[in-house]
N, C-alpha and C. Protein backbone atom coordinates (compact mmCIF):
# COMPACT_ATOMS: atom_id res chain seq x y z
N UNK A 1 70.90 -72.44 -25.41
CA UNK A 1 69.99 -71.92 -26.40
C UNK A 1 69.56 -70.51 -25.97
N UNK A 2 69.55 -69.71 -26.89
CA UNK A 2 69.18 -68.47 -26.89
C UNK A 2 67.71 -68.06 -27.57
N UNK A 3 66.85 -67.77 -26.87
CA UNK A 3 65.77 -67.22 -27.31
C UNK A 3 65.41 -65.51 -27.63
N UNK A 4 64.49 -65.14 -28.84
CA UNK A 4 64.84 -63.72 -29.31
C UNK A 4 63.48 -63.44 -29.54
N UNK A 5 62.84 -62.56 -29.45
CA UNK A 5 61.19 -61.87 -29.45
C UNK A 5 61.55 -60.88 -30.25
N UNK A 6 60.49 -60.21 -31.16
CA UNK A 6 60.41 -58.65 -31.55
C UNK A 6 59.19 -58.44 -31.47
N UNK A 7 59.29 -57.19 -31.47
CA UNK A 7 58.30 -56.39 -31.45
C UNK A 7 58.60 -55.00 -32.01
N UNK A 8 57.57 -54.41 -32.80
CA UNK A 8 57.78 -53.26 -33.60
C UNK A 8 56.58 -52.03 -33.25
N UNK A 9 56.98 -51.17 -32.98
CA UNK A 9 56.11 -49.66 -32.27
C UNK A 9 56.59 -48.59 -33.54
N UNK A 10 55.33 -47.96 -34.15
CA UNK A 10 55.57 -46.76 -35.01
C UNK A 10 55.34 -45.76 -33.91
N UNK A 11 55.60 -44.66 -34.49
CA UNK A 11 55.49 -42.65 -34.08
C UNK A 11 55.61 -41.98 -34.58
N UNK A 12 54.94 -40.95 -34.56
CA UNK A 12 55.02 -39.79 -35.60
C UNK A 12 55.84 -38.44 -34.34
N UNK A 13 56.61 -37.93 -35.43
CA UNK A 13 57.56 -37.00 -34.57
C UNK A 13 58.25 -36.26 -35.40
N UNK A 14 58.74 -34.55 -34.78
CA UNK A 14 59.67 -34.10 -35.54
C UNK A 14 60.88 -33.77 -34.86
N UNK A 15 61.80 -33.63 -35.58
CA UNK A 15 63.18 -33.04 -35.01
C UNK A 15 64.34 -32.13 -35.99
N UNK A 16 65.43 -31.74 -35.58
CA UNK A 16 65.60 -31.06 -36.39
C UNK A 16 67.44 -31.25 -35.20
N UNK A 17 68.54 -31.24 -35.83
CA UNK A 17 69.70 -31.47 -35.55
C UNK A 17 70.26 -30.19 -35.61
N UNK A 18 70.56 -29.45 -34.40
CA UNK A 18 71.09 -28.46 -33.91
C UNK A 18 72.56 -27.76 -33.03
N UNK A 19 73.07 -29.43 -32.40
CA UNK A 19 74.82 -29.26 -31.91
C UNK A 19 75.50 -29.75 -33.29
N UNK A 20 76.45 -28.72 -33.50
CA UNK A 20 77.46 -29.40 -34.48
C UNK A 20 77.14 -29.68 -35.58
N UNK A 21 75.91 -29.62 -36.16
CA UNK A 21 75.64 -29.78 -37.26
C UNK A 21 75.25 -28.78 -38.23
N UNK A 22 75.60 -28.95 -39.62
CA UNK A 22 75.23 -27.83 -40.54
C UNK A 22 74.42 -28.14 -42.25
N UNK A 23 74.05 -29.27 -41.95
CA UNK A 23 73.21 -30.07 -42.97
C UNK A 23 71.83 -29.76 -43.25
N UNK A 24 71.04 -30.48 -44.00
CA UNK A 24 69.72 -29.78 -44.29
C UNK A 24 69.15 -30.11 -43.05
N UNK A 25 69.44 -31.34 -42.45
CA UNK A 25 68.79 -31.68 -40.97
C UNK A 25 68.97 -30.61 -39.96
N UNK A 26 69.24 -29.66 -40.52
CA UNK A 26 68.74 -28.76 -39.32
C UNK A 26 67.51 -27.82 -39.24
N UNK A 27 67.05 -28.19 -40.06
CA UNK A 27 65.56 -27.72 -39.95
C UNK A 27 64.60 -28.50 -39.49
N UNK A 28 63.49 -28.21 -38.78
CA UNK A 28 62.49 -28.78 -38.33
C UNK A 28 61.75 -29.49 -39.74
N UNK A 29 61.99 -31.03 -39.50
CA UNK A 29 61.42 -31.68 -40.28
C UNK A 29 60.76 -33.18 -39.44
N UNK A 30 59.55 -33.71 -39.70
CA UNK A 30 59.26 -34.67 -39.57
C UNK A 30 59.56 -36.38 -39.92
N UNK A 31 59.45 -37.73 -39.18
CA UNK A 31 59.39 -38.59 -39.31
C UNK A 31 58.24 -39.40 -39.08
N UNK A 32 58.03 -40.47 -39.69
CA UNK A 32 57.25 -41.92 -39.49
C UNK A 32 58.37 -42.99 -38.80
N UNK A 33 58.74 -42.41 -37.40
CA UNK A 33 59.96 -43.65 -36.85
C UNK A 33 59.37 -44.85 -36.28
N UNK A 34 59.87 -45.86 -36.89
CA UNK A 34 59.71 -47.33 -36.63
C UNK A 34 60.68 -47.92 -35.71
N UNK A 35 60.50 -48.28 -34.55
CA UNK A 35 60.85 -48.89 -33.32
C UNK A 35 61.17 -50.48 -33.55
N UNK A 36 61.83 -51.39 -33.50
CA UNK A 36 61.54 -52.30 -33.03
C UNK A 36 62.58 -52.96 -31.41
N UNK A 37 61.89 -53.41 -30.72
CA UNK A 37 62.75 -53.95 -29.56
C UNK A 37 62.87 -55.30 -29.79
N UNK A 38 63.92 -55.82 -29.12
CA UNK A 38 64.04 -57.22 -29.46
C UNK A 38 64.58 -57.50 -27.44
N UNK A 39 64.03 -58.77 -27.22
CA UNK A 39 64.20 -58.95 -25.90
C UNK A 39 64.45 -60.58 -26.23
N UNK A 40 65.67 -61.21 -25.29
CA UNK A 40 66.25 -62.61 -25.21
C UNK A 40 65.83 -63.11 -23.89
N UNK A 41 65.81 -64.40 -24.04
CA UNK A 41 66.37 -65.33 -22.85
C UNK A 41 66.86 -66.74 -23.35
N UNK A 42 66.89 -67.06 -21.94
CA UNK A 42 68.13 -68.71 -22.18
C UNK A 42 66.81 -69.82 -21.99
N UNK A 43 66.14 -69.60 -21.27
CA UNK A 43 64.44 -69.99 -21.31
C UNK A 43 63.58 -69.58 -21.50
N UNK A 44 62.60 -70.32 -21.75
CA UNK A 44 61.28 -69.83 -21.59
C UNK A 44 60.35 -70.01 -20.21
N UNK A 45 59.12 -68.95 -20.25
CA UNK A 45 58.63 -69.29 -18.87
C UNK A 45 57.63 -70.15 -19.21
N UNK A 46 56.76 -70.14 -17.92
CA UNK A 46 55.84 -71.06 -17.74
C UNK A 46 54.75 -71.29 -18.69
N UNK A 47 54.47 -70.42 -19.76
CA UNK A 47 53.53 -70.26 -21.09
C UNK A 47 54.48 -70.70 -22.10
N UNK A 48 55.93 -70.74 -21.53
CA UNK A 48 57.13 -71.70 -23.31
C UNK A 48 56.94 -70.17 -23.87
N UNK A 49 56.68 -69.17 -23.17
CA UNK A 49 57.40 -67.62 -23.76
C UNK A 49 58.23 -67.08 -23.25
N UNK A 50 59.37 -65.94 -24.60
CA UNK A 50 59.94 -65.42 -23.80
C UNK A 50 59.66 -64.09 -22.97
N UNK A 51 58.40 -63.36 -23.81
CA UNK A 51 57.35 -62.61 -22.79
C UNK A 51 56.40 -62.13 -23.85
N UNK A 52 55.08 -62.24 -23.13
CA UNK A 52 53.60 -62.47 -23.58
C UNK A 52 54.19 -60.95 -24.72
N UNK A 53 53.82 -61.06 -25.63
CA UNK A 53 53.79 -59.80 -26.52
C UNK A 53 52.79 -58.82 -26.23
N UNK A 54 51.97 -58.51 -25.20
CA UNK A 54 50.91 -57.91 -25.09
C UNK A 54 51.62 -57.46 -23.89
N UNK A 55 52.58 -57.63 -23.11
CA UNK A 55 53.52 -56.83 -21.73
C UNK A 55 54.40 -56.54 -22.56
N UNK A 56 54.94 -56.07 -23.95
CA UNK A 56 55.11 -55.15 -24.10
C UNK A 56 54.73 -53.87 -24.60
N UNK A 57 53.30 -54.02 -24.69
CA UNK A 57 52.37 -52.62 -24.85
C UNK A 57 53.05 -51.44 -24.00
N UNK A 58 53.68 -51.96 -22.25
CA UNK A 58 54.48 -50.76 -21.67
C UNK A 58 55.06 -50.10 -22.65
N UNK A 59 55.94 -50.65 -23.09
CA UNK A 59 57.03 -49.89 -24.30
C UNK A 59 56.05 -48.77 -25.05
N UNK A 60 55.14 -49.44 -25.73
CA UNK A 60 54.51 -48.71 -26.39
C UNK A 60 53.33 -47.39 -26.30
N UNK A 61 53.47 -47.69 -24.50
CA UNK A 61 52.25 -46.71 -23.67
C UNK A 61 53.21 -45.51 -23.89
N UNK A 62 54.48 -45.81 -23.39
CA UNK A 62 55.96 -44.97 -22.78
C UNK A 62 56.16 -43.76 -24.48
N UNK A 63 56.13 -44.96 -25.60
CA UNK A 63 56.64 -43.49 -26.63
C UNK A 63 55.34 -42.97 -26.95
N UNK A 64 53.86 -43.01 -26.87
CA UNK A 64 53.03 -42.90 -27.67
C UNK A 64 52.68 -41.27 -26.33
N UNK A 65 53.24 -41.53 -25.16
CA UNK A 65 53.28 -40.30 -24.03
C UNK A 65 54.22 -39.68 -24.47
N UNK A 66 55.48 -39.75 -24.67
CA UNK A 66 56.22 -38.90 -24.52
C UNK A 66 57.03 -38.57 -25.94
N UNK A 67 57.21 -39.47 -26.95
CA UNK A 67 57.53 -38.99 -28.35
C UNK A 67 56.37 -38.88 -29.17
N UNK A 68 55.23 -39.49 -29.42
CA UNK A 68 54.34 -39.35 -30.60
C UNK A 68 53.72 -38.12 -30.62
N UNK A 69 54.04 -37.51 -32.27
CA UNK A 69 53.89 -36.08 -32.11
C UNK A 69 54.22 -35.37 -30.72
N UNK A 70 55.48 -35.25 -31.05
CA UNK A 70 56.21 -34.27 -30.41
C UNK A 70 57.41 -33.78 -31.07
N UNK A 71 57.77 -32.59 -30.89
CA UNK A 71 59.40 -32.33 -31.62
C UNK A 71 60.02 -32.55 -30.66
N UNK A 72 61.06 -33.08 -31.40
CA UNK A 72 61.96 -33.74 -30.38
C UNK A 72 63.21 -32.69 -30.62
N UNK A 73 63.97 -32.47 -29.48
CA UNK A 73 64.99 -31.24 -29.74
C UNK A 73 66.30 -31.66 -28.50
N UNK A 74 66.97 -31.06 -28.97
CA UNK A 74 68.51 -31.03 -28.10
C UNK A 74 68.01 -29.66 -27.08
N UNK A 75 68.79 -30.03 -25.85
CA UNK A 75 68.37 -29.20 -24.36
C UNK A 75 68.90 -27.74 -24.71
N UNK A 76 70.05 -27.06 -25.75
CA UNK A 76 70.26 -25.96 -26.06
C UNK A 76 69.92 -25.36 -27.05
N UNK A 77 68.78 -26.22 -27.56
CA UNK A 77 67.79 -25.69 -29.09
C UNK A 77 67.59 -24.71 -28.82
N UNK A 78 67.54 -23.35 -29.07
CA UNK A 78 67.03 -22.02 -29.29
C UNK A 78 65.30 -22.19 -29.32
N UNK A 79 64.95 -22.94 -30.21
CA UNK A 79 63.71 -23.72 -30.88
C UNK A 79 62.70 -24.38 -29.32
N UNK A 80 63.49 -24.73 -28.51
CA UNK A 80 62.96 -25.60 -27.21
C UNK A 80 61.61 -24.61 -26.71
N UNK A 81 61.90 -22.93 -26.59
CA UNK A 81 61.42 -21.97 -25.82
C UNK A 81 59.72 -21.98 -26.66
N UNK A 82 60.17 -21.75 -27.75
CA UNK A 82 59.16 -21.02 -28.88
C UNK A 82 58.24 -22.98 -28.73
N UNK A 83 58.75 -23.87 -28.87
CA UNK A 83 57.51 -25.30 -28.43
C UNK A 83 56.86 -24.76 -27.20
N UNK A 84 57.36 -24.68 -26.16
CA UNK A 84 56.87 -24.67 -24.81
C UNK A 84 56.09 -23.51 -24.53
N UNK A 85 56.60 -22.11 -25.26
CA UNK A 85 55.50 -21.01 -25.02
C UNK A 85 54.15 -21.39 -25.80
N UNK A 86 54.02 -21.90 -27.22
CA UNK A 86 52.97 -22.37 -28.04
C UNK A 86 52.09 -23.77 -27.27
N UNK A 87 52.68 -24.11 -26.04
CA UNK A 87 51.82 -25.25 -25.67
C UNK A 87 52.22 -26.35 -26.22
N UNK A 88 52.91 -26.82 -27.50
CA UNK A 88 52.75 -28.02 -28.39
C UNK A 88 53.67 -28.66 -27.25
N UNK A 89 53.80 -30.27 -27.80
CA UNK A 89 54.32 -31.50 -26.83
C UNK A 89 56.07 -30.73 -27.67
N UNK A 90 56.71 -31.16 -26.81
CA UNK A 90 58.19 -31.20 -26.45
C UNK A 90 59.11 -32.58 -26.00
N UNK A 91 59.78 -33.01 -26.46
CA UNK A 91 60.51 -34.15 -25.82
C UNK A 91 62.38 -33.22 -26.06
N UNK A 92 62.32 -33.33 -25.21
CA UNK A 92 63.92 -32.96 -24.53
C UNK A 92 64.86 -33.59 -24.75
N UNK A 93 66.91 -33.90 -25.42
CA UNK A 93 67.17 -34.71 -25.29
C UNK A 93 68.62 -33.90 -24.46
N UNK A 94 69.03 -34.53 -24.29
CA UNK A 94 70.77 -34.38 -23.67
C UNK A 94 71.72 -33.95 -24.75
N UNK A 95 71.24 -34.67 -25.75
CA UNK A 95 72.48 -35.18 -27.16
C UNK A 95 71.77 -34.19 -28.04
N UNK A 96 72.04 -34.78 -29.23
CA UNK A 96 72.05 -34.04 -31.04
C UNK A 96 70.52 -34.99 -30.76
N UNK A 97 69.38 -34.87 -31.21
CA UNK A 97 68.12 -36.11 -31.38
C UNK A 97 68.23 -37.10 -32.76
N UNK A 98 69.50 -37.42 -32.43
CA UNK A 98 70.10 -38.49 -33.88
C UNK A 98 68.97 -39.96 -33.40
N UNK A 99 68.75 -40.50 -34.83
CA UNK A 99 68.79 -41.84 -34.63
C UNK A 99 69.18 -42.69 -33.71
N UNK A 100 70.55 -42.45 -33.40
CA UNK A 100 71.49 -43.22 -32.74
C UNK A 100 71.31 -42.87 -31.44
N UNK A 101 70.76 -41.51 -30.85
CA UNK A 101 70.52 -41.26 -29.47
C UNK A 101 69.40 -41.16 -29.19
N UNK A 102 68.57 -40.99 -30.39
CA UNK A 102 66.47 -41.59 -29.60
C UNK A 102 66.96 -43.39 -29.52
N UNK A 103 67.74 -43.74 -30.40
CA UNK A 103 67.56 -45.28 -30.05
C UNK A 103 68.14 -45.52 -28.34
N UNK A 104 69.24 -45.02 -27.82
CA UNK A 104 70.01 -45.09 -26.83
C UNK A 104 68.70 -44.60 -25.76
N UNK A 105 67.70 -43.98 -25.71
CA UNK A 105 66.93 -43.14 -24.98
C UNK A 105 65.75 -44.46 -24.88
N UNK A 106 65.40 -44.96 -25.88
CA UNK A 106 64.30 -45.63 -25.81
C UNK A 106 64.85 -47.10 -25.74
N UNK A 107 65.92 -47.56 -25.44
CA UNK A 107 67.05 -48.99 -25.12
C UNK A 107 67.10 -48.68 -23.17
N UNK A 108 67.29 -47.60 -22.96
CA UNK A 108 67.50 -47.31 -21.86
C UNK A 108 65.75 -47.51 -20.39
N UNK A 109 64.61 -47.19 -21.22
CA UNK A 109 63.67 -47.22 -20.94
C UNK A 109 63.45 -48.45 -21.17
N UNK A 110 63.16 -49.24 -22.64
CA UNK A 110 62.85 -50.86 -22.39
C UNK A 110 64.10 -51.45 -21.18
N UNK A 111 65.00 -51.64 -21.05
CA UNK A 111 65.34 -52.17 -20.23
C UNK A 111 64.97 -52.00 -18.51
N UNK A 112 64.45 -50.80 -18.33
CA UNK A 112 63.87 -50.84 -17.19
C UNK A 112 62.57 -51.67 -17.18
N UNK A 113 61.58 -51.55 -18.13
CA UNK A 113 60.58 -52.70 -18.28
C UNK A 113 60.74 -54.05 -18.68
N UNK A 114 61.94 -54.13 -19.47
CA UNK A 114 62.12 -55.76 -19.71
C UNK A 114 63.04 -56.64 -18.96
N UNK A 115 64.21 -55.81 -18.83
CA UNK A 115 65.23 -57.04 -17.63
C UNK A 115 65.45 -57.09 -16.67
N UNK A 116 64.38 -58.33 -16.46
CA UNK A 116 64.18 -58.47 -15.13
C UNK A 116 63.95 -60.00 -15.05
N UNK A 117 64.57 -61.12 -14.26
CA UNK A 117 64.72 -61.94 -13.85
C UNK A 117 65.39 -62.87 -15.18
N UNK A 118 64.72 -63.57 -16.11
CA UNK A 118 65.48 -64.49 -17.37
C UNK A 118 65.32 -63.55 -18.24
N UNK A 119 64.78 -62.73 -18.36
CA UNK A 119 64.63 -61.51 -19.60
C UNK A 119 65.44 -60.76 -19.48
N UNK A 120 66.04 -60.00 -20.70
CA UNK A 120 67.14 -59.05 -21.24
C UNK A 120 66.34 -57.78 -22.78
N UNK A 121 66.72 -57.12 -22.61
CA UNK A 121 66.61 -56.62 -24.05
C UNK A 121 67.93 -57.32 -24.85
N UNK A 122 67.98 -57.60 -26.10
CA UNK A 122 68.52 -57.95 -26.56
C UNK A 122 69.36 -56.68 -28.00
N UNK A 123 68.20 -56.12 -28.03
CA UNK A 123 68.66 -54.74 -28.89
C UNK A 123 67.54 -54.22 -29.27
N UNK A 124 67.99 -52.43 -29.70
CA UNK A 124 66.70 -51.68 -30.26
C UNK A 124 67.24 -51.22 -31.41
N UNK A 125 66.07 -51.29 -32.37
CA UNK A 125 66.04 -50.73 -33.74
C UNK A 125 65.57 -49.66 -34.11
N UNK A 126 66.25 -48.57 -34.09
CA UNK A 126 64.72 -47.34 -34.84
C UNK A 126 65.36 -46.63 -35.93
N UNK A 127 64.56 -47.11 -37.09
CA UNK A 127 63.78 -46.79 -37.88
C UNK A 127 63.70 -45.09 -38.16
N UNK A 128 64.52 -43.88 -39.07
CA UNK A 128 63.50 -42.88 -38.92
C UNK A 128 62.89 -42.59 -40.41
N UNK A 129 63.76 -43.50 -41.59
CA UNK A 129 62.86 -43.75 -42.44
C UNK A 129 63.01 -44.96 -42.96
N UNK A 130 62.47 -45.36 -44.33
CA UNK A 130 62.48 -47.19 -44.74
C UNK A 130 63.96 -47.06 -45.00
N UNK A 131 64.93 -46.13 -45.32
CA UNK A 131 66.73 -46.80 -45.19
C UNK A 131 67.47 -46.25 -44.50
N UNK A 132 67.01 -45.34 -43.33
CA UNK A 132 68.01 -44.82 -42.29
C UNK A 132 67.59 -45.30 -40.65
N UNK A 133 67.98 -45.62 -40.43
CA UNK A 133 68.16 -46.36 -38.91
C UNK A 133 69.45 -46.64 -37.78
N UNK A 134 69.00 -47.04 -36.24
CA UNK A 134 70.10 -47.27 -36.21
C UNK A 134 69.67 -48.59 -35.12
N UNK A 135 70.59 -49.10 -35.20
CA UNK A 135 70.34 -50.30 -34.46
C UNK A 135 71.40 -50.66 -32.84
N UNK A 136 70.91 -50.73 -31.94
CA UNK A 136 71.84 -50.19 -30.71
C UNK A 136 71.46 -51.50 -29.67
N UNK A 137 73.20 -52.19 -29.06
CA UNK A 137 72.64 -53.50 -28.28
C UNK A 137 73.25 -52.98 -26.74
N UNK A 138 72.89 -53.21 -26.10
CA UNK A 138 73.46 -53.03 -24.68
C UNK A 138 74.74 -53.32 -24.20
């Protein structure tokens, strides 16, 4: 038997798609991104959970520091300099700041807080509006 938890974290954030791309997404535009993590096990612990929903507030300490309200940008944004001289929050990425690679960024972080001993992440969902998302499993 397989056991499955969710949990769902909003943020407010902007970004704007800058490698390789030539779409309207390349302008600095905002989201309402909706998170959800999903974490498994084969048991439950000693409470018959697969983890207290209130240990994963970590998750939610982690984006509300480092993505909520913030623009989020690719490491050769032109755009990166002009955040950081103005003071405003900045989140940095490696990649394009697609869906598909804030999800890979924030899959990568729950799993350092969730798998650990019968616990796994099981997959992350984000949300950057009510019909674009991406959904990413380990």
């Amino acid at each position: 038997m397989k056991y499955i938890i969710s949990k769902e974290f909003s943020f407010e954030a902007a970004h704007r798609l800058n490698k390789n791309y030539t779409g309207k997404c390349t302008n600095n535009h905002g989201h309402s991104w909706l998170v959800r993590v999903s974490i498994e096990a084969e048991t439950l612990d000693n409470k018959d959970m697969v983890i207290d929903f209130q240990d994963t507030k970590v998750l939610k300490q982690w984006i509300d520091e480092k993505l909520d309200h913030a623009t989020i940008l690719w490491e050769h944004d032109p755009m990166c300099q002009y955040i950081r001289d103005t003071g405003q929050r900045l989140f940095v990425t490696s990649k394009n700041p697609t869906s598909e690679h804030l999800a890979e960024i924030i899959l990568e972080k729950a799993q350092q807080f969730f798998d650990k001993g019968n616990t796994r992440v099981h997959c992350i969902e984000l949300n950057e509006t009510c019909t674009n998302g991406a959904k990413l499993f380990p």
